[in-house]
N, C-alpha and C. Protein backbone atom coordinates (compact mmCIF):
# COMPACT_ATOMS: atom_id res chain seq x y z
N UNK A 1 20.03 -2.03 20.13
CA UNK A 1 18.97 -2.77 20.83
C UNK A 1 17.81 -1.83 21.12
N UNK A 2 16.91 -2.06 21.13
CA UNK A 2 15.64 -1.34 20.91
C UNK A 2 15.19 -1.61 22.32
N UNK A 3 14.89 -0.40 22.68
CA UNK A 3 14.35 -0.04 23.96
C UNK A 3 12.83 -0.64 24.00
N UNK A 4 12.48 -1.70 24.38
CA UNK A 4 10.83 -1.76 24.66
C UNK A 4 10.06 -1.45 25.18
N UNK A 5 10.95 -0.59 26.20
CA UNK A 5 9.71 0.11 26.88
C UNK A 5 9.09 1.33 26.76
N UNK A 6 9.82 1.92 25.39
CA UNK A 6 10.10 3.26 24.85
C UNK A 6 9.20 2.97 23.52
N UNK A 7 9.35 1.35 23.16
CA UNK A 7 8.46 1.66 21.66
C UNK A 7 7.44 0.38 21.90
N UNK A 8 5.76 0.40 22.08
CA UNK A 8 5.26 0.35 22.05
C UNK A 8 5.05 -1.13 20.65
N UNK A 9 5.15 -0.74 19.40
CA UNK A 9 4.87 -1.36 18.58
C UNK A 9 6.23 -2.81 18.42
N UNK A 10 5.71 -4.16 18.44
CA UNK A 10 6.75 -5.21 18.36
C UNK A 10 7.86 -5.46 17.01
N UNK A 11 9.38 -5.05 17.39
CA UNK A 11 10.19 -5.08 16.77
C UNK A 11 10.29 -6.08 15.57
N UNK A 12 9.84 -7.34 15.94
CA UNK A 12 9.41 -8.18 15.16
C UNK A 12 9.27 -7.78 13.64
N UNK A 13 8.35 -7.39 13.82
CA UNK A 13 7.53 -6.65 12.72
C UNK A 13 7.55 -6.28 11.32
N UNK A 14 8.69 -5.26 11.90
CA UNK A 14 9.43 -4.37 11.11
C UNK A 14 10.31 -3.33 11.67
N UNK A 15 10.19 -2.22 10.92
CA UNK A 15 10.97 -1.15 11.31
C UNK A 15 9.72 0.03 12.17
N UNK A 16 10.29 0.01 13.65
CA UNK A 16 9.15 0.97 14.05
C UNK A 16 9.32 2.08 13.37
N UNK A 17 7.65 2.66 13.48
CA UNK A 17 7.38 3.96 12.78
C UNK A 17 8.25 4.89 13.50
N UNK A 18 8.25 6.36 12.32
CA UNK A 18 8.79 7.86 12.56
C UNK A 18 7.91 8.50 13.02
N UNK A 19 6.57 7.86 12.75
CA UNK A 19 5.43 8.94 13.51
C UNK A 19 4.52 7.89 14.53
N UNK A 20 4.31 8.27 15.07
CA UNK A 20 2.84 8.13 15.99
C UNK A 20 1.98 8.80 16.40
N UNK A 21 1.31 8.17 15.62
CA UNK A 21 -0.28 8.91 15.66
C UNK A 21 -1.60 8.65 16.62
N UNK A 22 -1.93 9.66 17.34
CA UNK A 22 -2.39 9.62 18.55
C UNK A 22 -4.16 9.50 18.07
N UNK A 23 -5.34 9.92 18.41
CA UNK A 23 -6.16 9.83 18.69
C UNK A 23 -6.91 10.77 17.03
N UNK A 24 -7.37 10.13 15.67
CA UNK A 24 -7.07 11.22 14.71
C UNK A 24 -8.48 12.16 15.60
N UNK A 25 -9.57 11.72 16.21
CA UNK A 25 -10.35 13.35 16.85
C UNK A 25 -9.23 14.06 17.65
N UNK A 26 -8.39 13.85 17.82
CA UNK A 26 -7.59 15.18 18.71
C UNK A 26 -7.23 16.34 17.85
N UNK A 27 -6.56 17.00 18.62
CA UNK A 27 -6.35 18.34 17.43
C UNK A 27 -5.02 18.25 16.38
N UNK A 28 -4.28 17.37 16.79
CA UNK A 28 -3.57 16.66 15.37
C UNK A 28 -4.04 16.05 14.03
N UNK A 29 -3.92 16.76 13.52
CA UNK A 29 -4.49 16.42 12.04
C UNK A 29 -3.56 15.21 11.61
N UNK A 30 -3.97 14.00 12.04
CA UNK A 30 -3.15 12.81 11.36
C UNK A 30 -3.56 12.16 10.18
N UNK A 31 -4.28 12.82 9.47
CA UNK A 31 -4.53 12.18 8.32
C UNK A 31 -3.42 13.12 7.15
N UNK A 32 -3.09 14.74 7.42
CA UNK A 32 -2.60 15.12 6.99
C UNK A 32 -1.16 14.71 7.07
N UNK A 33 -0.62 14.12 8.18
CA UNK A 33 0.22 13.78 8.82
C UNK A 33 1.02 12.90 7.40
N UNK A 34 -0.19 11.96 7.97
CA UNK A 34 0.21 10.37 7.02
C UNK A 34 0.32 10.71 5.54
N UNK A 35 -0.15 11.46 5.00
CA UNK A 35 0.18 12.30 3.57
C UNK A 35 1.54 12.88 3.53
N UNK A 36 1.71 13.77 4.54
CA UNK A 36 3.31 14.31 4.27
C UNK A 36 4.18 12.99 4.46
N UNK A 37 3.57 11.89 4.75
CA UNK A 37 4.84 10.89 5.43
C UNK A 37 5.13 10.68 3.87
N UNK A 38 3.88 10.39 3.42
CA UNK A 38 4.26 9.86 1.97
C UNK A 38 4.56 10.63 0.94
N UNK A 39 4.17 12.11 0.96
CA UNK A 39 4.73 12.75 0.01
C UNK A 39 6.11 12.99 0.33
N UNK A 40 6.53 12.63 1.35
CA UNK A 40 8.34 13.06 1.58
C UNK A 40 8.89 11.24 1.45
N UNK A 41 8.52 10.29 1.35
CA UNK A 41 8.68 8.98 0.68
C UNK A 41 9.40 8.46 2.14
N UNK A 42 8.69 8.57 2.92
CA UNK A 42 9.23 7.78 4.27
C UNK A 42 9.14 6.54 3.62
N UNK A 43 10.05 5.79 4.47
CA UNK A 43 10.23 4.28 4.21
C UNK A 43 9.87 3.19 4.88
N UNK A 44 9.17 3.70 5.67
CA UNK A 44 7.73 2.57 6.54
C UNK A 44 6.52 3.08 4.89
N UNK A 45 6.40 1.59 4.80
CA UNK A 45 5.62 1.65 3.06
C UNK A 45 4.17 1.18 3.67
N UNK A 46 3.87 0.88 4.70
CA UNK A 46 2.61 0.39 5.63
C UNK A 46 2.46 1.01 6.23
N UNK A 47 0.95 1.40 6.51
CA UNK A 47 0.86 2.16 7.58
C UNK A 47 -1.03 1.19 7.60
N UNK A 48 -0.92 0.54 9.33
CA UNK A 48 -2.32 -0.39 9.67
C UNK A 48 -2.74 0.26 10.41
N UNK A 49 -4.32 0.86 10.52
CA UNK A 49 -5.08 1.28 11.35
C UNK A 49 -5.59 0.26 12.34
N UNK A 50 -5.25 0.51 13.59
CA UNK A 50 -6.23 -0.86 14.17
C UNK A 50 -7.06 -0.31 15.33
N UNK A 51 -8.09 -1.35 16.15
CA UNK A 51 -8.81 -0.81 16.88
C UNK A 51 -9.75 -1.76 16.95
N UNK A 52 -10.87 -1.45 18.13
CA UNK A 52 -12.04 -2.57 18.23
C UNK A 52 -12.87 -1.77 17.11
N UNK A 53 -14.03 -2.81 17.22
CA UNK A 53 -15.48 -1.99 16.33
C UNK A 53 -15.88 -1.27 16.56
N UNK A 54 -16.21 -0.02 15.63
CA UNK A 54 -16.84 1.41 16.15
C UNK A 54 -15.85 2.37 16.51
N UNK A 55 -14.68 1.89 16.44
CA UNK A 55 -13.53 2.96 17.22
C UNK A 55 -13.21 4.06 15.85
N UNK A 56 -14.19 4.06 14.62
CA UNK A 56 -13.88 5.20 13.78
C UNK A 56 -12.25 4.70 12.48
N UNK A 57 -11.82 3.22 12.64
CA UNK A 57 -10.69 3.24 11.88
C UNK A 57 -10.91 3.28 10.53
N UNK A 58 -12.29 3.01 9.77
CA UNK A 58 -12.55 3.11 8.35
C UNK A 58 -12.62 4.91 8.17
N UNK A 59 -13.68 5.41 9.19
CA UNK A 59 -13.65 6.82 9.11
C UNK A 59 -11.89 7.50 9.21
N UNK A 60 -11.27 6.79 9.89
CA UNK A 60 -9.94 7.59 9.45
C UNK A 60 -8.98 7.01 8.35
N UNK A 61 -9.12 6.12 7.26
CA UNK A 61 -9.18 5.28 6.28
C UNK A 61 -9.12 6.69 5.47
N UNK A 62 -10.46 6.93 5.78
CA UNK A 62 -11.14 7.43 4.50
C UNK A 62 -10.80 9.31 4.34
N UNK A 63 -10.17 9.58 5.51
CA UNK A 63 -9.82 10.81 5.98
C UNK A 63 -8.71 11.17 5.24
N UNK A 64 -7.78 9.80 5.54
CA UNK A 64 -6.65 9.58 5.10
C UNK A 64 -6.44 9.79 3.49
N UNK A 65 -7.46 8.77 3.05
CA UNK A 65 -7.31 8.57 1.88
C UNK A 65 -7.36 9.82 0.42
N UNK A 66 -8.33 10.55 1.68
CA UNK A 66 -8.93 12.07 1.07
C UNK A 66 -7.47 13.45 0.81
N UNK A 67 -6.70 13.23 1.74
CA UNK A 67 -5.29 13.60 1.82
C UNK A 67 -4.56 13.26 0.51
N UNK A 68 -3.98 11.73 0.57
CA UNK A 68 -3.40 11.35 -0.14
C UNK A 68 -3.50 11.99 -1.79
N UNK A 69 -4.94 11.59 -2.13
CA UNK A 69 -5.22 11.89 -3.30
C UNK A 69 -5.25 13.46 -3.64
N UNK A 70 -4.59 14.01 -2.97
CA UNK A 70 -4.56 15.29 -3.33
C UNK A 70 -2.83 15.79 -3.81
N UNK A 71 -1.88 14.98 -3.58
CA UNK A 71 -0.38 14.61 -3.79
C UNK A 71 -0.09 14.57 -4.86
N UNK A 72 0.67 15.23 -5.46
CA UNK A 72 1.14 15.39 -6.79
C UNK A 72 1.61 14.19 -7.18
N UNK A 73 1.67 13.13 -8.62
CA UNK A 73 2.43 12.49 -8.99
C UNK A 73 1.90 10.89 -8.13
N UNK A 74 1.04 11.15 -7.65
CA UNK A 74 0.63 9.80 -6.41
C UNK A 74 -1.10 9.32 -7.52
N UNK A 75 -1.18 8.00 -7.31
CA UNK A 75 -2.26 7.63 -7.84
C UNK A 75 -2.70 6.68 -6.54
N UNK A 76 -3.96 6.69 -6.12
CA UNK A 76 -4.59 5.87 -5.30
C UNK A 76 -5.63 4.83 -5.77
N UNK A 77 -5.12 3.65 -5.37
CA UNK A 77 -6.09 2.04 -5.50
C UNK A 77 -6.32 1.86 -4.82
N UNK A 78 -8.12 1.75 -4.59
CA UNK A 78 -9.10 0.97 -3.37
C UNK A 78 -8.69 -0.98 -3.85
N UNK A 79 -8.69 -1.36 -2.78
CA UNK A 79 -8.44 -3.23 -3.71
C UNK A 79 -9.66 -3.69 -2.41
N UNK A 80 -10.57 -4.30 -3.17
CA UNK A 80 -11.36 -5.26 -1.95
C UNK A 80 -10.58 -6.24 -1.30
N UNK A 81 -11.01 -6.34 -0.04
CA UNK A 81 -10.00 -7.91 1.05
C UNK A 81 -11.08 -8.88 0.28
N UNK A 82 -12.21 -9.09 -0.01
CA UNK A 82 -12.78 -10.01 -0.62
C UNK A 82 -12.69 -10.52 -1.78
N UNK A 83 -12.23 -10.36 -2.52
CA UNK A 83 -11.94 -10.64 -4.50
C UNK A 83 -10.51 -10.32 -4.44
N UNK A 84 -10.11 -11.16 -5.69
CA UNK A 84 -8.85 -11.62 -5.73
C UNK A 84 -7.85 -10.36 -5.97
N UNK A 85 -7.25 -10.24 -5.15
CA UNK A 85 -6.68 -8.86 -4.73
C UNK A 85 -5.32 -8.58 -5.98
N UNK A 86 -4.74 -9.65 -6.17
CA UNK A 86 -3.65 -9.52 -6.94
C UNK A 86 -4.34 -9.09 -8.50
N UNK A 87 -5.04 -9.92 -9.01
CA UNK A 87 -5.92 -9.53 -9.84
C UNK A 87 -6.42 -7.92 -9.90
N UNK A 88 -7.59 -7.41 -9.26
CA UNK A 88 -7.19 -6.41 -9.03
C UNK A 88 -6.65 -5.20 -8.83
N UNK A 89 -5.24 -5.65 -8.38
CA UNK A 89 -4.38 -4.65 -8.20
C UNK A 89 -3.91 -4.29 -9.89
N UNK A 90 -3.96 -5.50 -10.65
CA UNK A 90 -3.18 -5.06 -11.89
C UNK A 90 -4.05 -4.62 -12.57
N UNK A 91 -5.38 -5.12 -12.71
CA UNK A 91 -6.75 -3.93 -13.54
C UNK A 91 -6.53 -2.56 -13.05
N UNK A 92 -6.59 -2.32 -11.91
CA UNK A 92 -6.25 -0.91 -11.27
C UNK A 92 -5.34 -0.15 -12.26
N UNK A 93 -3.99 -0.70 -12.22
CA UNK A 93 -2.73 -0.17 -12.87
C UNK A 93 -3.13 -0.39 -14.17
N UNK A 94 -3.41 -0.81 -14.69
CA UNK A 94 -3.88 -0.82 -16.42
C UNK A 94 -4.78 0.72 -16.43
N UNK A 95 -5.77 0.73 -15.67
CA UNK A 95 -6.52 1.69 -15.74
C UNK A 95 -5.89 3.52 -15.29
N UNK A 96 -4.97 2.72 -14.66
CA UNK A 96 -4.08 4.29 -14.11
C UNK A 96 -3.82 4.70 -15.60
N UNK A 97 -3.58 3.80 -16.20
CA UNK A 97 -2.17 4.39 -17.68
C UNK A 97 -3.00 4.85 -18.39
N UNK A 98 -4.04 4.48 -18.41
CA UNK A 98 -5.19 4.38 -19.81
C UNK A 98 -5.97 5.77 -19.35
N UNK A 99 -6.05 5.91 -18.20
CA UNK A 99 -7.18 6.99 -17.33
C UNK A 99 -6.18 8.55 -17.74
N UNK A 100 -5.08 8.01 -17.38
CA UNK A 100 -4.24 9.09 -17.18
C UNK A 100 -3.41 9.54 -18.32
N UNK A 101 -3.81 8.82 -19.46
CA UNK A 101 -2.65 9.31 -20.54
C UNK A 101 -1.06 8.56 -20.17
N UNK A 102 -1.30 7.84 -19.49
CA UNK A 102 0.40 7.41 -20.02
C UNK A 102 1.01 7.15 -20.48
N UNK A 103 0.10 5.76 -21.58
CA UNK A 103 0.50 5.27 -22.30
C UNK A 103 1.33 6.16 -22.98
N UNK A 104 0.91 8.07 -23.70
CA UNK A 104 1.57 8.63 -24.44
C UNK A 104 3.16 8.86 -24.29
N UNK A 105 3.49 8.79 -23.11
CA UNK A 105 4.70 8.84 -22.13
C UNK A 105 5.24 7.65 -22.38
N UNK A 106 4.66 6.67 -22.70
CA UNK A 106 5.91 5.63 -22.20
C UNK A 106 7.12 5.11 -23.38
N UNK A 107 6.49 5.82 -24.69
CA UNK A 107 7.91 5.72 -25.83
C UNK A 107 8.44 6.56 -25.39
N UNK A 108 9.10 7.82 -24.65
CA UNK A 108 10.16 8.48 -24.93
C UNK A 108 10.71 7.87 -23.80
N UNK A 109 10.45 6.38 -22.58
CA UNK A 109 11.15 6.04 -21.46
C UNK A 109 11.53 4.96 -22.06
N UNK A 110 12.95 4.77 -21.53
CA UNK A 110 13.83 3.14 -22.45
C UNK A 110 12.37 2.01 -21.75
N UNK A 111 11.84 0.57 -22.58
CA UNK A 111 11.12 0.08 -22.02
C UNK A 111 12.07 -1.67 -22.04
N UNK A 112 12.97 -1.85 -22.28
CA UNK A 112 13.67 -2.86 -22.57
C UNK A 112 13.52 -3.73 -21.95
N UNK A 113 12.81 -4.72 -22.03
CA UNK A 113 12.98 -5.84 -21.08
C UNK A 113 11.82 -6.16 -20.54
N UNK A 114 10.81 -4.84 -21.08
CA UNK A 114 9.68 -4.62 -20.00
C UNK A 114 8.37 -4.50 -21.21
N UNK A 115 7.40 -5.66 -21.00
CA UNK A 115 6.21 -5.60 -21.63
C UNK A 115 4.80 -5.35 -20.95
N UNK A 116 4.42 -4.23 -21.49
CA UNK A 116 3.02 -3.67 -21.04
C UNK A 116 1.61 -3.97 -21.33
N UNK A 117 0.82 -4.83 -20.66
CA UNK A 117 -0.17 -5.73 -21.00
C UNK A 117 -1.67 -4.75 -21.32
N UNK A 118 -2.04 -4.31 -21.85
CA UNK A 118 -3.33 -3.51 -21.62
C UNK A 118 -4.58 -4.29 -21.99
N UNK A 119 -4.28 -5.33 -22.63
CA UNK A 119 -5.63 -6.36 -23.39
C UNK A 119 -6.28 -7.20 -22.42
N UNK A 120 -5.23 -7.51 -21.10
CA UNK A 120 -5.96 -8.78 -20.42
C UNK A 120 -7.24 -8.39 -19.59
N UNK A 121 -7.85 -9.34 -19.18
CA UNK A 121 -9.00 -8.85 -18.20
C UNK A 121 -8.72 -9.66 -16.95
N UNK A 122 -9.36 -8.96 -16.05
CA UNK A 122 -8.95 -9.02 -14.76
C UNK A 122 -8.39 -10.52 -14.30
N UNK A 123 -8.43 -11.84 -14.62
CA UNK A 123 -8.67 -12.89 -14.33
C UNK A 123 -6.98 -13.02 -14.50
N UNK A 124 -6.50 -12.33 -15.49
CA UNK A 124 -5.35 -12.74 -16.51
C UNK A 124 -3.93 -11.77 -16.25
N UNK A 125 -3.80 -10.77 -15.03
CA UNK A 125 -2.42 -10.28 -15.20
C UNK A 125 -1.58 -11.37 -13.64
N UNK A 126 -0.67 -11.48 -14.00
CA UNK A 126 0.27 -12.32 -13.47
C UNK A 126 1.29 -11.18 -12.38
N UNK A 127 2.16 -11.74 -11.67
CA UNK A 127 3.08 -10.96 -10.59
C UNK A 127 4.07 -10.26 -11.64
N UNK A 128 4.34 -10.97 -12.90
CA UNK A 128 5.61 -10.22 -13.39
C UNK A 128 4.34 -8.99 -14.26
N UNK A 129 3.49 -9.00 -14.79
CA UNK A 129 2.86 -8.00 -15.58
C UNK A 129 2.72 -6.83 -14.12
N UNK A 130 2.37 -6.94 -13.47
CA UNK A 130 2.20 -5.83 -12.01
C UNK A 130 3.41 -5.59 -11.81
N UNK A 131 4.81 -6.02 -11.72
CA UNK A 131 5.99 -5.65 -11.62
C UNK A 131 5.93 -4.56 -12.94
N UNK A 132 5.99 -5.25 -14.38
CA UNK A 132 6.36 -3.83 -15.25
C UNK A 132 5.08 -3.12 -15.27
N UNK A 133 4.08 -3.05 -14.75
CA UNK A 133 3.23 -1.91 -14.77
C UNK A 133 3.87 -0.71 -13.39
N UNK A 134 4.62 -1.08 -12.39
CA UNK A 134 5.24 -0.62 -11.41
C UNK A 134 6.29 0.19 -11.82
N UNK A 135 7.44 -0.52 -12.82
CA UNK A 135 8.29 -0.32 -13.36
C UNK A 135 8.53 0.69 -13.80
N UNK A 136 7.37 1.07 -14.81
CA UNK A 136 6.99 1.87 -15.66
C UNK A 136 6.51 3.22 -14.99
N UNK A 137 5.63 3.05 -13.49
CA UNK A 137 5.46 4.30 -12.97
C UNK A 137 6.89 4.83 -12.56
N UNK A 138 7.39 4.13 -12.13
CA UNK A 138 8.79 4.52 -11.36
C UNK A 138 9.23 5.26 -11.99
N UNK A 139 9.78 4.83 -13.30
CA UNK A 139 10.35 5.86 -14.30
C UNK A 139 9.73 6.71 -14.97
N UNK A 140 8.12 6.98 -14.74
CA UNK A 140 7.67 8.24 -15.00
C UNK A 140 7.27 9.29 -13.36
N UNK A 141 8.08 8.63 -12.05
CA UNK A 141 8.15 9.25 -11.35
C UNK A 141 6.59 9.73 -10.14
N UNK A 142 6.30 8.42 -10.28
CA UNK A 142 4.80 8.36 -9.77
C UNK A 142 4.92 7.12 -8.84
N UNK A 143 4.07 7.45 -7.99
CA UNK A 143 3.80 6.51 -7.09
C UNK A 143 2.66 6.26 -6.60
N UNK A 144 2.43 4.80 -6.06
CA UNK A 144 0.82 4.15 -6.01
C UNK A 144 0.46 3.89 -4.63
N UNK A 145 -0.68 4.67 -4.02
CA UNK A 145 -0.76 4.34 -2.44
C UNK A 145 -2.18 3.51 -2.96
N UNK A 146 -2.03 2.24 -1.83
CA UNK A 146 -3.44 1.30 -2.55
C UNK A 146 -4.11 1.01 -0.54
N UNK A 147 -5.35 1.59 -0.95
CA UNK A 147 -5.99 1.50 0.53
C UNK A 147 -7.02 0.05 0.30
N UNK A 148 -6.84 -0.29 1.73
CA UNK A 148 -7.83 -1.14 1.87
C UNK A 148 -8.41 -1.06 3.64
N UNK A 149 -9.88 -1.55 3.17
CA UNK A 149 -10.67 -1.22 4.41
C UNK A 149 -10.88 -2.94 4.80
N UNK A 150 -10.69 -2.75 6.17
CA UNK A 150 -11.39 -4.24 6.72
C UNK A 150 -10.24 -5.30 6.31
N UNK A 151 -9.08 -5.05 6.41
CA UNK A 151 -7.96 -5.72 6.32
C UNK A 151 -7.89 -7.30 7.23
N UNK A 152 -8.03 -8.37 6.06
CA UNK A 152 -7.91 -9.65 6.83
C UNK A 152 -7.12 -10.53 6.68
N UNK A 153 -6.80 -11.47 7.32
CA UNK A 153 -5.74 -12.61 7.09
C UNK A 153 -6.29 -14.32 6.85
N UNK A 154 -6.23 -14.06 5.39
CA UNK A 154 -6.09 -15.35 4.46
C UNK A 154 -5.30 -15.38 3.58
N UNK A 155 -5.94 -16.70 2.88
CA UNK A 155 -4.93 -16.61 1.48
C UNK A 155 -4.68 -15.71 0.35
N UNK A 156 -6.11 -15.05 0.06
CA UNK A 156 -6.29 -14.21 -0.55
C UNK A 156 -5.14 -13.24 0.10
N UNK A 157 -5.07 -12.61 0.97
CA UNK A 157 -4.37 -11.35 1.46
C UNK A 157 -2.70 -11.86 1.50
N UNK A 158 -2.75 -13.30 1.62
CA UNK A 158 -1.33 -13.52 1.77
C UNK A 158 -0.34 -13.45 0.62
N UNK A 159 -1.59 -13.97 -0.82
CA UNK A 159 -0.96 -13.91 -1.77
C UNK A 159 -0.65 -12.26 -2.30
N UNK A 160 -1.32 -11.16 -1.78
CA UNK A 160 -1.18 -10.18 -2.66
C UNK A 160 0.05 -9.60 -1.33
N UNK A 161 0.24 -9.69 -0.20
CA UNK A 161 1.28 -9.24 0.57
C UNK A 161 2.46 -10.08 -0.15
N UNK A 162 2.67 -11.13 -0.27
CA UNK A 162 3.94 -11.84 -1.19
C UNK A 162 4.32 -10.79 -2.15
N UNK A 163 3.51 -10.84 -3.23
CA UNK A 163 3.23 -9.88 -4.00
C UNK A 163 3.73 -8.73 -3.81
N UNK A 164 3.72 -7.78 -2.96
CA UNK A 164 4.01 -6.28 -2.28
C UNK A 164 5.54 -6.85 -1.72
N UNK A 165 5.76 -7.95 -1.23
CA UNK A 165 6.93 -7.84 -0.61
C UNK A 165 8.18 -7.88 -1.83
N UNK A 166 7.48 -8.85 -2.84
CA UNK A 166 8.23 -8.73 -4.63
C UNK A 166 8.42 -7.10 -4.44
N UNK A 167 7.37 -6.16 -4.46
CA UNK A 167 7.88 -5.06 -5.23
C UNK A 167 8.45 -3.99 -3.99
N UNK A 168 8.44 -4.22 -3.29
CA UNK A 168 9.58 -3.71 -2.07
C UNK A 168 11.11 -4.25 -2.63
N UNK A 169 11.28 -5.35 -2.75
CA UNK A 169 12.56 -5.63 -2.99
C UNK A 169 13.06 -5.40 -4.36
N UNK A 170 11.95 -4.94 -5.50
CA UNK A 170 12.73 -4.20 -6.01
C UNK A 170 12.67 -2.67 -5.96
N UNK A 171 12.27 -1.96 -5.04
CA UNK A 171 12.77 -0.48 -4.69
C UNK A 171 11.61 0.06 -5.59
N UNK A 172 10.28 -0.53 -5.89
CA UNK A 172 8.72 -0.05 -6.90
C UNK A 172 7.98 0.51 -5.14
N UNK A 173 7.58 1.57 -6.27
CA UNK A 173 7.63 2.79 -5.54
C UNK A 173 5.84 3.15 -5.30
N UNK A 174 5.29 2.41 -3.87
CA UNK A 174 4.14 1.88 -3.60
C UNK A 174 4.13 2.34 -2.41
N UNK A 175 2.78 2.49 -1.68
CA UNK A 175 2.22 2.56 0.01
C UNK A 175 1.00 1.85 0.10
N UNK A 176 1.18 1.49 0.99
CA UNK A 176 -0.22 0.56 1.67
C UNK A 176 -0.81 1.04 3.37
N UNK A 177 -2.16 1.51 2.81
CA UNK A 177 -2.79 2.42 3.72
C UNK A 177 -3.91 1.02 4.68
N UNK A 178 -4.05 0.40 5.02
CA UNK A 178 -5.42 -0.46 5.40
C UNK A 178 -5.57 -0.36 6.99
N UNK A 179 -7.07 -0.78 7.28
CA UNK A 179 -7.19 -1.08 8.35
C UNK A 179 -7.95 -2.06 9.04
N UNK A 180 -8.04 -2.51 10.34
CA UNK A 180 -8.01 -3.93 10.77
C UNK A 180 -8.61 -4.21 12.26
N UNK A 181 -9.08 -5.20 12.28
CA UNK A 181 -9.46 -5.55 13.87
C UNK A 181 -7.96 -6.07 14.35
N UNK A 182 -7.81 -5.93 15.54
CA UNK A 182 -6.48 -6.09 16.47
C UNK A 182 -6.45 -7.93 15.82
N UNK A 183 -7.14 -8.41 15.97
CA UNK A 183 -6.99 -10.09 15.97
C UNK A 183 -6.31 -10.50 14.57
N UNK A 184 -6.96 -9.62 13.24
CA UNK A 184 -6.99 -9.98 11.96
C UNK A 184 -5.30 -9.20 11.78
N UNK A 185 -5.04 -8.10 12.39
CA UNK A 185 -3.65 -7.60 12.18
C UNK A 185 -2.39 -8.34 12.72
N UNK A 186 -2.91 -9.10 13.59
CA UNK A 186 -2.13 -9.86 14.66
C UNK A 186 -1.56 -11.16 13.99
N UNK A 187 -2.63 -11.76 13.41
CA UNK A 187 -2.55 -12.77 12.67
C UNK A 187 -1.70 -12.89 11.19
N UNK A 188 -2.01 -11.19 10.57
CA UNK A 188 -1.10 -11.13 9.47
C UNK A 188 0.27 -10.87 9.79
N UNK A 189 0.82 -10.30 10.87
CA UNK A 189 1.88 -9.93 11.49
C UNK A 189 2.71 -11.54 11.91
N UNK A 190 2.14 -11.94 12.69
CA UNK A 190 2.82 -13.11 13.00
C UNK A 190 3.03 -14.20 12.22
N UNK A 191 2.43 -14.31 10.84
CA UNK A 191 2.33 -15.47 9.62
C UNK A 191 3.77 -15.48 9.44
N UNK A 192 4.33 -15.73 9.70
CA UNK A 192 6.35 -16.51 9.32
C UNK A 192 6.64 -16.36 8.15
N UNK A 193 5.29 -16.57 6.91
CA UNK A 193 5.84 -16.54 5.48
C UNK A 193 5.62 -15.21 5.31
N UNK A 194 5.28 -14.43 5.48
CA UNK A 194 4.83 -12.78 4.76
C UNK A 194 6.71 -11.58 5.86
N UNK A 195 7.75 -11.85 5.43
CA UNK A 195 8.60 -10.85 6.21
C UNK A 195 8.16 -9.76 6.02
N UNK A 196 7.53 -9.44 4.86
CA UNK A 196 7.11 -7.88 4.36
C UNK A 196 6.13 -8.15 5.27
N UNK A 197 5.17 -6.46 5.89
CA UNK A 197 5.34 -4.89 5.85
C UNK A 197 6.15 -4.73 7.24
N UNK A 198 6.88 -3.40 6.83
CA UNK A 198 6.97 -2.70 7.99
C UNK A 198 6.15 -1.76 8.03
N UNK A 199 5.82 -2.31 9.12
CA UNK A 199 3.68 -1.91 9.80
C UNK A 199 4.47 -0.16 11.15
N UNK A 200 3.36 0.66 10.84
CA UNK A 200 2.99 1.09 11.91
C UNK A 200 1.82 1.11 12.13
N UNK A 201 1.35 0.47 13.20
CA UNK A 201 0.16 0.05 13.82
C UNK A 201 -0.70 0.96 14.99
C-alpha cells in the first residue's frame, strides 16, 4: 500500500517515479539526471514536465533533450501535438534507418515476419509498420526517446498514446520526454481509455 503522504504523485497513474526532480535552476543538474535514467533503461518510459506559463518547462524540454542526444545507441524524435502524430512518428523512424545507415544492418538480423516500409509518405504508415520499424531497432539494440513540447489532450494525442501503449506491451524499446500545462496533463492522466504512461510528473 502506498504511502500518500510520502508520494506526492497519484498512484493511479502509474508506477511512481525513482527520481524526483526538484527545481532544474537549482544546483542539481536534472536534465543530466533524466539522461542517466534513460541510459540505464529505467522503466518509468514517461517522464511529463508540468507547471504554469513561464515556469521555464519547454526551457527544461530542451535542456533535457540536449542530454539525451548525446547517449550512445539512443535516437531522438521531436513529433508536433498539432499534426498527426502517429503519422509522424513513423516518417521519423523511416528516416532514422535511412539517416543512419541501417538499412545496411538489417540483412545480417533474422527479419521474419517483419516488413520494412521505406516507400510510404507520411499520410500512409499504419500502427503495425511503426511496430516493425521498433522491432527492428530493438534488435539492433537502439532505442527511441521522442520529445514533445506543449503536450495536449485530444484525439490526436490519444491516438498516438494508444499507439505507445501497443509498443510498451510489447517490451519496444522507447521514452517519452513532453511537457504540459497542469490542466492538459490532468486531463490526459485521467482519460480511462489511455492505461499507458507511467508518468513522472
Amino acid at each position: 500500500m502506498i504511502n500518500k503522504l510520502k508520494n506526492p504523485f497519484d498512484p493511479s497513474f502509474g508506477t511512481p517515479p525513482q527520481i524526483i526532480l526538484p527545481n532544474y535552476q537549482s544546483d542539481f543538474e536534472s536534465p543530466t539526471s533524466v539522461a542517466q535514467a534513460i541510459a540505464y533503461d529505467d522503466p518509468n518510459r514517461v517522464i511529463v514536465i508540468t507547471g504554469l506559463r513561464g515556469s521555464g518547462k519547454t526551457a527544461l524540454l530542451t535542456q533535457i533533450e540536449q542530454q539525451v542526444v548525446k547517449l550512445p545507441n539512443t535516437y531522438v524524435v521531436e513529433i508536433d501535438n498539432n499534426q498527426r502524430m502517429v503519422q509522424n512518428f513513423g516518417h521519423n523512424l523511416k528516416n532514422i534507418f535511412k539517416m543512419h545507415t541501417l538499412t545496411d544492418k538489417i540483412a545480417s538480423i533474422s527479419v521474419m515476419g517483419f516488413g520494412l516500409s521505406f516507400n510510404k509518405t507520411n499520410e500512409d504508415y499504419t500502427t503495425q509498420d511503426i511496430e516493425n520499424f521498433m522491432t527492428m531497432l530493438r534488435k539492433l539494440n537502439k532505442r527511441v526517446v521522442i520529445f514533445i513540447d506543449k503536450f495536449n489532450h485530444k484525439e490526436n494525442t490519444r491516438e498516438f498514446i494508444q499507439l505507445l501503449q501497443n509498443l510498451k506491451r510489447h517490451n519496444l524499446n522507447f521514452y517519452l520526454v513532453a511537457d504540459g500545462l497542469p490542466k492538459m496533463i490532468y486531463d490526459i492522466e485521467h482519460d480511462q481509455t489511455l492505461t499507458f504512461p507511467e508518468m513522472s510528473i
